[in-house]
C-alpha atoms as a PDB file:
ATOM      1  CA  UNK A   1      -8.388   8.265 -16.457  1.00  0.00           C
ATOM      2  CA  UNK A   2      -6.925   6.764 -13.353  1.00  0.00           C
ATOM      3  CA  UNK A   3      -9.379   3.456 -13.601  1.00  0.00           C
ATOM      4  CA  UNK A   4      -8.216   3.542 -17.725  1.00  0.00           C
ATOM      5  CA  UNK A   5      -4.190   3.524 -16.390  1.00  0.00           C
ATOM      6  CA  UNK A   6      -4.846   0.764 -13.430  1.00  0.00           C
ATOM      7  CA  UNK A   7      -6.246  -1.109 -16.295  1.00  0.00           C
ATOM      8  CA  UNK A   8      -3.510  -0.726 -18.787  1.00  0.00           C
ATOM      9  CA  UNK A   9      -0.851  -1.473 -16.160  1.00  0.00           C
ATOM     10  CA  UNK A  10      -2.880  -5.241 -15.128  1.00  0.00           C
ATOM     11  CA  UNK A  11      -3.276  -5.422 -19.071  1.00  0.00           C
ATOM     12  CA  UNK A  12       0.453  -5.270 -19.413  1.00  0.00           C
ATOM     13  CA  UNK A  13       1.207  -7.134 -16.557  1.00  0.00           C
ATOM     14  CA  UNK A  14      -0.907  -9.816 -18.247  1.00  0.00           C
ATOM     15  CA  UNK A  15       1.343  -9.811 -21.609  1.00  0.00           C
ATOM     16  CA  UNK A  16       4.579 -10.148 -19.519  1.00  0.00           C
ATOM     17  CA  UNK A  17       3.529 -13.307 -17.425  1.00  0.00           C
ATOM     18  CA  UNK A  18       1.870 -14.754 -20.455  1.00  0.00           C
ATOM     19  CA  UNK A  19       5.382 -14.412 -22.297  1.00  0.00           C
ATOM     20  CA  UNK A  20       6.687 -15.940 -19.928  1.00  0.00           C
ATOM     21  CA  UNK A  21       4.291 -18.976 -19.233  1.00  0.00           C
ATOM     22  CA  UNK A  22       4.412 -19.276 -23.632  1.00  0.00           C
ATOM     23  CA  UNK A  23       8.474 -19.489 -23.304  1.00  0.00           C
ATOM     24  CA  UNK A  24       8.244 -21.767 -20.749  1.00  0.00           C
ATOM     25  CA  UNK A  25       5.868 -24.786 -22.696  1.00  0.00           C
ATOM     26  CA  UNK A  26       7.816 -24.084 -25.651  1.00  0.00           C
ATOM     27  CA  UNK A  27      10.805 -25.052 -23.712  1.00  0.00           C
ATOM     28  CA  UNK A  28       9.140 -27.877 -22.580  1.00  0.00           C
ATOM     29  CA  UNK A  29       8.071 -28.852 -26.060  1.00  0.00           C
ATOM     30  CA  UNK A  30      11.323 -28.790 -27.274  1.00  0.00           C
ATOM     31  CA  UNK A  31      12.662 -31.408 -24.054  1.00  0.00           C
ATOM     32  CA  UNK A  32       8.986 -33.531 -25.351  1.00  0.00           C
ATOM     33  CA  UNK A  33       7.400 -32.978 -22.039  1.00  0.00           C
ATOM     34  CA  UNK A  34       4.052 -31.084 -23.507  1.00  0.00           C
ATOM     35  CA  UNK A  35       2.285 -31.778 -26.933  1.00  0.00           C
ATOM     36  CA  UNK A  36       1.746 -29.219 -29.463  1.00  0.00           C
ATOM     37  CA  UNK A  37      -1.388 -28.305 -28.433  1.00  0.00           C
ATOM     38  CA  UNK A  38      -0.090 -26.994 -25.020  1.00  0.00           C
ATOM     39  CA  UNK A  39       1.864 -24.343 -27.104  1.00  0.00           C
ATOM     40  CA  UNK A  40      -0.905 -23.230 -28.955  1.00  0.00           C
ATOM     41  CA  UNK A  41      -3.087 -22.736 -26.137  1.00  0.00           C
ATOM     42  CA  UNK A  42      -0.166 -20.573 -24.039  1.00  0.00           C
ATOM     43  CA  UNK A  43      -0.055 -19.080 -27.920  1.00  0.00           C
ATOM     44  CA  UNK A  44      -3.629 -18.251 -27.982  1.00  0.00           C
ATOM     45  CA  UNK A  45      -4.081 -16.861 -24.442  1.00  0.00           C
ATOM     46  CA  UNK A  46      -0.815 -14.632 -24.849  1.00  0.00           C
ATOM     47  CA  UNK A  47      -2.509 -13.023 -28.504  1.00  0.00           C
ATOM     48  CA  UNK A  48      -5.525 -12.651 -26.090  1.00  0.00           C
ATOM     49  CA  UNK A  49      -3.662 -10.611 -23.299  1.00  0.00           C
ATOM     50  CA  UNK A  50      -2.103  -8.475 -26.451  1.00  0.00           C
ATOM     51  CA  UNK A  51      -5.667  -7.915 -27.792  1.00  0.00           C
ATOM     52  CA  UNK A  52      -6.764  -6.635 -23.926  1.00  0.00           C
ATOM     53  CA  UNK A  53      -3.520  -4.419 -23.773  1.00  0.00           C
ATOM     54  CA  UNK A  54      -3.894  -2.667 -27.052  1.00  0.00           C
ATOM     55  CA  UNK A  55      -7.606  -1.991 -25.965  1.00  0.00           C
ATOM     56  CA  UNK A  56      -6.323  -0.873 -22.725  1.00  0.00           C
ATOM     57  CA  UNK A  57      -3.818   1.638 -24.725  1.00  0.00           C
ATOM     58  CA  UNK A  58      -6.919   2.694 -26.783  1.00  0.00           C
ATOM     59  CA  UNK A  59      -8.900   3.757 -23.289  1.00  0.00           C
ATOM     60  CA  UNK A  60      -6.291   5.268 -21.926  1.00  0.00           C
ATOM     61  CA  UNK A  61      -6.060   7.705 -25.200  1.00  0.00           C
ATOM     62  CA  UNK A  62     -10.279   7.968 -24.998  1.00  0.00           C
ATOM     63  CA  UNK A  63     -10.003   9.228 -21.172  1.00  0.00           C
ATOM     64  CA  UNK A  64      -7.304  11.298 -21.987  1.00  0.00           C
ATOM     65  CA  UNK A  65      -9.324  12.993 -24.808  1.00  0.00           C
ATOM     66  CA  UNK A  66     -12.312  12.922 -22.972  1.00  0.00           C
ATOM     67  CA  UNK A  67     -10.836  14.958 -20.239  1.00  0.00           C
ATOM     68  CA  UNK A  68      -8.908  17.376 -22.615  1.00  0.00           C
ATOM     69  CA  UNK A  69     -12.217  17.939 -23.917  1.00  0.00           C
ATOM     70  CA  UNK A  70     -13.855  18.733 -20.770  1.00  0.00           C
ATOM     71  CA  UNK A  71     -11.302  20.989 -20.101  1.00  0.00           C
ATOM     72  CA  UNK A  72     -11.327  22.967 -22.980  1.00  0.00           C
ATOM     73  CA  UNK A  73      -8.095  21.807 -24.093  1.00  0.00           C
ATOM     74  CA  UNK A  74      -6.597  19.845 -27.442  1.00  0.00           C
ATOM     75  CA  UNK A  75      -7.405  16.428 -26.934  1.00  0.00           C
ATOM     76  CA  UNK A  76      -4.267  15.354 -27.698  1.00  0.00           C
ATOM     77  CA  UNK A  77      -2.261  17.821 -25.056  1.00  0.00           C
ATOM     78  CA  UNK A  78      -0.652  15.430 -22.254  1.00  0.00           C
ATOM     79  CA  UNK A  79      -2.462  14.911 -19.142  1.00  0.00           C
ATOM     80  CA  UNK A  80      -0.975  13.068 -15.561  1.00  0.00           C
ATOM     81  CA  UNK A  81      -3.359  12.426 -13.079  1.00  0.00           C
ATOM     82  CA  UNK A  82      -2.310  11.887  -9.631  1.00  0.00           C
ATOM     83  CA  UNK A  83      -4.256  10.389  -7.167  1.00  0.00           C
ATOM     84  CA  UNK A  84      -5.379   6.621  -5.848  1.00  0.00           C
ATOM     85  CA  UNK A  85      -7.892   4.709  -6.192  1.00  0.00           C
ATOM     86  CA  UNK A  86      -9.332   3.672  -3.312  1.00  0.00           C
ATOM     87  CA  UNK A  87     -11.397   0.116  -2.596  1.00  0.00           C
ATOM     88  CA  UNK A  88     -14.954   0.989  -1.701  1.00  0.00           C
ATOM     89  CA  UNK A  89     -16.625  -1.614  -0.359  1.00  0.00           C
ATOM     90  CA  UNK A  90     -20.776  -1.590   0.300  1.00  0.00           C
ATOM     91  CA  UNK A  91     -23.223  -3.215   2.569  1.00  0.00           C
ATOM     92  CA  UNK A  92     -25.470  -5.022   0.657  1.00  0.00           C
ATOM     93  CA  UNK A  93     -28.528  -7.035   1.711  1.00  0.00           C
ATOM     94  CA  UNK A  94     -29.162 -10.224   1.108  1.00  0.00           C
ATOM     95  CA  UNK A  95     -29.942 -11.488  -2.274  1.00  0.00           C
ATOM     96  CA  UNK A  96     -33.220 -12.637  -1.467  1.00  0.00           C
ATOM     97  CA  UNK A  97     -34.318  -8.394   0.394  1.00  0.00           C
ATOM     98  CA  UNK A  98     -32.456  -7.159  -3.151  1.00  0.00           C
ATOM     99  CA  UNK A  99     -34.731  -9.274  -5.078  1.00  0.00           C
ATOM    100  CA  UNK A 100     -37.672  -8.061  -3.057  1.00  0.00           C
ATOM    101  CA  UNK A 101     -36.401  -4.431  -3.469  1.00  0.00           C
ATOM    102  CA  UNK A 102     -36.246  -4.781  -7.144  1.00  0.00           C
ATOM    103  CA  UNK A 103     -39.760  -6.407  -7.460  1.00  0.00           C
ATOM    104  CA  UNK A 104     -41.135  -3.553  -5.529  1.00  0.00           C
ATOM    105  CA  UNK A 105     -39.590  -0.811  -7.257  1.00  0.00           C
ATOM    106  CA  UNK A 106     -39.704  -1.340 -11.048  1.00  0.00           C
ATOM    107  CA  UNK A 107     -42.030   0.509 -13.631  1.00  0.00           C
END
């Protein structure tokens, strides 16, 4: 649920600087320093931020239910999880060893 929430917040993020960037060549439209084609590009990447927040709202409600479920509870009774998420980061060989790996290791 946390990853779901982090991913929601960047989602809406998203929508408010691409409101923002749309205003902004609309206003320069209007003074005839873009063409029309800049609008309907800031246009089409804003509807595409809106898309990825609404599907962000929709995973949120998914690990919500999900987790109601696991606990035994309605799916739609609230839930807060608290917590962090934390940056792992791995050691990974180099591609060429990974490769090998693989090779070595599949059916």
């Amino acid at each position: 649920m946390l990853v779901a929430e982090a991913r929601q917040h960047v989602a809406e993020e998203a929508v408010r600087m691409a409101e923002a960037d749309a205003k902004r060549i609309r206003d320069l439209f209007e003074a005839g320093l873009v063409v029309v084609s800049d609008v309907l590009a800031a246009e089409v990447q804003l509807a595409e931020f809106r898309q990825q927040q609404i599907q962000a709202e929709g995973d949120v409600v998914t690990a919500r239910a999900a987790l109601n479920t696991v606990l035994g509870l309605p799916v739609n009774a609230p839930q807060r999880v608290t917590g962090r998420l934390t940056e792992r980061i791995f050691d990974v060989e180099e591609p060429e060893e990974l490769m090998r790996l693989a090779l070595r290791h599949r059916p």
